[in-house]
N, C-alpha and C. Protein backbone atom coordinates (compact mmCIF):
# COMPACT_ATOMS: atom_id res chain seq x y z
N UNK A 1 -20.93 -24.40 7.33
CA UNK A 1 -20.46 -23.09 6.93
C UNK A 1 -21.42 -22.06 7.50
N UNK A 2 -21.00 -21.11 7.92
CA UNK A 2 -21.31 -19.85 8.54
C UNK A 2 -21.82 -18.67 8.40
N UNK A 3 -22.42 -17.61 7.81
CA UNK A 3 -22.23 -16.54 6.87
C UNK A 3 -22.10 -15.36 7.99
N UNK A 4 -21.74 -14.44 7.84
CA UNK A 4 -21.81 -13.69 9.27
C UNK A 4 -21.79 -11.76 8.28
N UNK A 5 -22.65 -11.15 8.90
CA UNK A 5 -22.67 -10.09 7.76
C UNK A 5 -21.12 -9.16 7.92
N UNK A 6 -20.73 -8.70 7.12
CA UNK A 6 -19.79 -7.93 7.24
C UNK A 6 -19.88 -6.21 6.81
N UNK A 7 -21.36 -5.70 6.64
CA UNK A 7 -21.41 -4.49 6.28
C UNK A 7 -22.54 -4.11 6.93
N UNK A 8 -22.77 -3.00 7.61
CA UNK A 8 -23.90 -2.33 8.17
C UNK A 8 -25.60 -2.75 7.14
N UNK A 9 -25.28 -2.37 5.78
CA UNK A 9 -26.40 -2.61 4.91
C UNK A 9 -26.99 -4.39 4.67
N UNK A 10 -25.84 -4.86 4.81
CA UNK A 10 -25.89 -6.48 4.47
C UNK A 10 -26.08 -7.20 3.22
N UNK A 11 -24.98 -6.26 2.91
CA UNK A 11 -24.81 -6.65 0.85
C UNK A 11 -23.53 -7.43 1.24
N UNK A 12 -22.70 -7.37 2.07
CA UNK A 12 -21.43 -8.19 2.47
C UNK A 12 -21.42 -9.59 3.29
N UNK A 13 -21.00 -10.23 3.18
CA UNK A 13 -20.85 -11.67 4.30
C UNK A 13 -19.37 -12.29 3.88
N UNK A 14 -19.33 -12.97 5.24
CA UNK A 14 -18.09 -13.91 5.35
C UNK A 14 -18.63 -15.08 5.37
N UNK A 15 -17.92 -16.34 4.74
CA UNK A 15 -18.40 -17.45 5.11
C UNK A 15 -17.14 -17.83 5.91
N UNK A 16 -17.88 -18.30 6.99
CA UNK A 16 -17.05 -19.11 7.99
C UNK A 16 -17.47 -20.59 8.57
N UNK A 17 -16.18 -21.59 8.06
CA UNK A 17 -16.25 -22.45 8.16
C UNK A 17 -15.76 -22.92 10.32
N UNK A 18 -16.42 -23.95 10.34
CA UNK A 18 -15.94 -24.70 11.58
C UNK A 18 -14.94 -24.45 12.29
N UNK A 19 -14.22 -24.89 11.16
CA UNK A 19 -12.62 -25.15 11.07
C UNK A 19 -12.09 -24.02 11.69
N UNK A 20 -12.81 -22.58 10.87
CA UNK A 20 -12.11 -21.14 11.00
C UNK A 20 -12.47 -20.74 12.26
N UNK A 21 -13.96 -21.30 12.85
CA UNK A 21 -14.00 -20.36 14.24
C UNK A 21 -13.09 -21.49 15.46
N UNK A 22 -12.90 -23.01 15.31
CA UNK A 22 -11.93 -23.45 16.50
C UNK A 22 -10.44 -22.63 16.13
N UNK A 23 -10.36 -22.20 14.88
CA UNK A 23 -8.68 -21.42 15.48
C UNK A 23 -8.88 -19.83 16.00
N UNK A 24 -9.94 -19.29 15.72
CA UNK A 24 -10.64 -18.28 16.57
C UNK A 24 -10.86 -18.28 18.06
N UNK A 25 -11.18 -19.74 18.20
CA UNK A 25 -11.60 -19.72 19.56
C UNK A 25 -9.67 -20.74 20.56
N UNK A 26 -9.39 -21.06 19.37
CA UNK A 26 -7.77 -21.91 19.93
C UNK A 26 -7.01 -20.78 20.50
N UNK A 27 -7.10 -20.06 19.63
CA UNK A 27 -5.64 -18.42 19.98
C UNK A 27 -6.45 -17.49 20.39
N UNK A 28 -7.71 -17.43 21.08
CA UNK A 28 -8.78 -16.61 21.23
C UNK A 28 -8.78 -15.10 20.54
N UNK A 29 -8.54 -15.05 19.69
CA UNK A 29 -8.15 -14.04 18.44
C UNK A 29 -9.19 -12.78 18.61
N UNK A 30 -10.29 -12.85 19.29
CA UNK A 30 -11.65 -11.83 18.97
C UNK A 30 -11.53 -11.58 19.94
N UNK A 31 -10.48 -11.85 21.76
CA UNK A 31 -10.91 -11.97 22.85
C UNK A 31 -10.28 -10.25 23.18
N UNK A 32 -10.96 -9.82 24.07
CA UNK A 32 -10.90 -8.14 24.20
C UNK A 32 -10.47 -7.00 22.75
N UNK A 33 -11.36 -7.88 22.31
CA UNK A 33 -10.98 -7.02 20.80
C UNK A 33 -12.75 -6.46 20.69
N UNK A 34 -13.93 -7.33 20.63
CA UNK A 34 -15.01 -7.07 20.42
C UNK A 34 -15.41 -6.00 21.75
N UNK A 35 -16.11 -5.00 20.86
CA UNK A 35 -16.64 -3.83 21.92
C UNK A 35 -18.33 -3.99 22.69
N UNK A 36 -18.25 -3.60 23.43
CA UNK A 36 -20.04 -4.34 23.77
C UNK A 36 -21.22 -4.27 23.08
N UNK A 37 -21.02 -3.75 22.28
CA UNK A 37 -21.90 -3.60 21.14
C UNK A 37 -21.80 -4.70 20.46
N UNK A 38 -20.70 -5.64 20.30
CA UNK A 38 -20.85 -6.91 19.84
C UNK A 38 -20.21 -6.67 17.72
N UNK A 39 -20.18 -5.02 17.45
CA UNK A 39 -19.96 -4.99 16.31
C UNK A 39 -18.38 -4.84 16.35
N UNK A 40 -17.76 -5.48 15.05
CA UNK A 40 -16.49 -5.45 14.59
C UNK A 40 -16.16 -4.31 13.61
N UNK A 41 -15.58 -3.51 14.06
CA UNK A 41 -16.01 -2.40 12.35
C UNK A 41 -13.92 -2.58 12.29
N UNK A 42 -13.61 -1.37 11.46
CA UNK A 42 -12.15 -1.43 11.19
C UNK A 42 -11.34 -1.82 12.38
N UNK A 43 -11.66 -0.58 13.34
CA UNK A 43 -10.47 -0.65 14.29
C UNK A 43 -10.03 -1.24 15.34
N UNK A 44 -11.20 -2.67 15.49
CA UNK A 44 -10.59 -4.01 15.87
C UNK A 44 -10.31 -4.87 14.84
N UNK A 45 -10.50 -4.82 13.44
CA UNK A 45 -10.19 -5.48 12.39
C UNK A 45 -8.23 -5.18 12.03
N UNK A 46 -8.10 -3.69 12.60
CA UNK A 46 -6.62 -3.51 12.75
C UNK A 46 -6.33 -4.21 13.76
N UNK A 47 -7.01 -4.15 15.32
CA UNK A 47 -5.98 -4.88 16.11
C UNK A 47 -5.91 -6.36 15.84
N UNK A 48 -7.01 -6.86 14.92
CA UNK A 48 -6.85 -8.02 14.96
C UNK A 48 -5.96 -8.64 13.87
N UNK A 49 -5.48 -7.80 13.26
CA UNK A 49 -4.51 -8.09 12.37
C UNK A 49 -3.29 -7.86 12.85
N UNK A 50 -2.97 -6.77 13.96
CA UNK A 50 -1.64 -6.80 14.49
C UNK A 50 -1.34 -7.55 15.22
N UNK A 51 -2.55 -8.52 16.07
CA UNK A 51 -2.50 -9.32 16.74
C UNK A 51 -1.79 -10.59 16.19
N UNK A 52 -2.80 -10.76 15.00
CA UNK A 52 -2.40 -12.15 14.14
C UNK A 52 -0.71 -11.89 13.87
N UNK A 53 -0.53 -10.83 13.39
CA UNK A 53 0.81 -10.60 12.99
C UNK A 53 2.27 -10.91 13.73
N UNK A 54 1.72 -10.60 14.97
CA UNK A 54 2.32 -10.84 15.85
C UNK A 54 2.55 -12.22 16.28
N UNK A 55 1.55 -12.64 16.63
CA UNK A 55 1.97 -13.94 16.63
C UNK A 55 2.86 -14.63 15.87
N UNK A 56 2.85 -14.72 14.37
CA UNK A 56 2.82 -15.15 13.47
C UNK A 56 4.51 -14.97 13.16
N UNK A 57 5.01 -13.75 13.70
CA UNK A 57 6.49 -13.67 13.99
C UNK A 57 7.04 -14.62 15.29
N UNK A 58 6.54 -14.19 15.99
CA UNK A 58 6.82 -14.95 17.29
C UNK A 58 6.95 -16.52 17.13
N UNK A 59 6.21 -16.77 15.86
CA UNK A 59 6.37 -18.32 15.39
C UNK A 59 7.70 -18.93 14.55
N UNK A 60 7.54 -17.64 13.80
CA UNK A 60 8.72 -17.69 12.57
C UNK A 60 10.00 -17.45 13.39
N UNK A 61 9.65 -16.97 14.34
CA UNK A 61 11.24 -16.15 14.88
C UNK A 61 12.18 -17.28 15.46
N UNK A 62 11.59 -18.18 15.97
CA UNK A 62 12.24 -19.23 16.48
C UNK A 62 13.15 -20.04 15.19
N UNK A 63 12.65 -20.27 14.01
CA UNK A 63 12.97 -21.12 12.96
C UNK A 63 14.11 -20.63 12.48
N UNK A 64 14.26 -19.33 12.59
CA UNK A 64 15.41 -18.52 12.00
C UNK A 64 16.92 -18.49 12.67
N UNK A 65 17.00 -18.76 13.79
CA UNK A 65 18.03 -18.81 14.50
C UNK A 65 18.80 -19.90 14.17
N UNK A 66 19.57 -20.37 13.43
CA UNK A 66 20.53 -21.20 13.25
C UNK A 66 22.18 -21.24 13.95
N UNK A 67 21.97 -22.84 14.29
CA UNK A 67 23.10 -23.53 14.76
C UNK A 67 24.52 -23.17 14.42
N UNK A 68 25.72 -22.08 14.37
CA UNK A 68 26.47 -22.19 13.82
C UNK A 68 27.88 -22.67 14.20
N UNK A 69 27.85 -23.45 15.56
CA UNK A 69 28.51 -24.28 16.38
C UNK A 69 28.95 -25.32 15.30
N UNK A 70 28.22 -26.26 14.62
CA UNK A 70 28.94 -27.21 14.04
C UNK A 70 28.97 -26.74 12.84
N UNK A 71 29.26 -25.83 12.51
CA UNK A 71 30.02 -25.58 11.34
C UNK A 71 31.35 -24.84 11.59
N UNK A 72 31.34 -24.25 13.01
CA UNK A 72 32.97 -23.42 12.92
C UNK A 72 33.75 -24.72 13.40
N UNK A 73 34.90 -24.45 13.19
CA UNK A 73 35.80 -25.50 13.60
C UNK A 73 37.03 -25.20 14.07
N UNK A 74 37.47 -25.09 15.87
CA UNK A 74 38.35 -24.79 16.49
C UNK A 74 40.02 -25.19 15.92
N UNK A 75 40.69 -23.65 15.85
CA UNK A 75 41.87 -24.01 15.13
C UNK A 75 43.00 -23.65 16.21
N UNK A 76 44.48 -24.33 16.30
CA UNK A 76 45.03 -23.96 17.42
C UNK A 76 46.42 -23.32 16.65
N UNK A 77 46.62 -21.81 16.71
CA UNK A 77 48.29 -21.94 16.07
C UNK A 77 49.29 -22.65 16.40
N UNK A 78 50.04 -23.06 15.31
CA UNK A 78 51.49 -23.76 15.55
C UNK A 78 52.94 -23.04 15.42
């Protein structure tokens, strides 16, 4: 486990596990988000949430599209 400060003063921390920085580093989530200064303050903490967000549809979006081919059923008038 990890602690990483999260406030200028350093009354704040994150613990970050293993686990949390390979899906950090899997979807490269921090990648042109961190400024050269190396600090994270809000307004990559927004993109990195619109980022996540995004994805996160792009995942769901596929699941939602349902088959409705075998349920209609071709009728011919007589």
């Amino acid at each position: 486990m990890y602690k990483i400060q999260a406030n200028q003063k350093g009354t704040r921390t994150i613990e970050v596990s293993p686990q949390h920085l390979a899906t950090i580093e899997k979807y490269s989530l921090l990648s042109n988000l961190v400024d050269s200064n190396g600090i994270i303050d809000e307004d990559i903490l927004l993109k990195l949430k619109l980022n996540i967000r995004s994805m996160l549809e792009t995942e769901v979006a596929p699941t939602k599209n349902y088959s409705t081919s075998a349920s209609t059923s071709s009728t011919t008038p007589t």
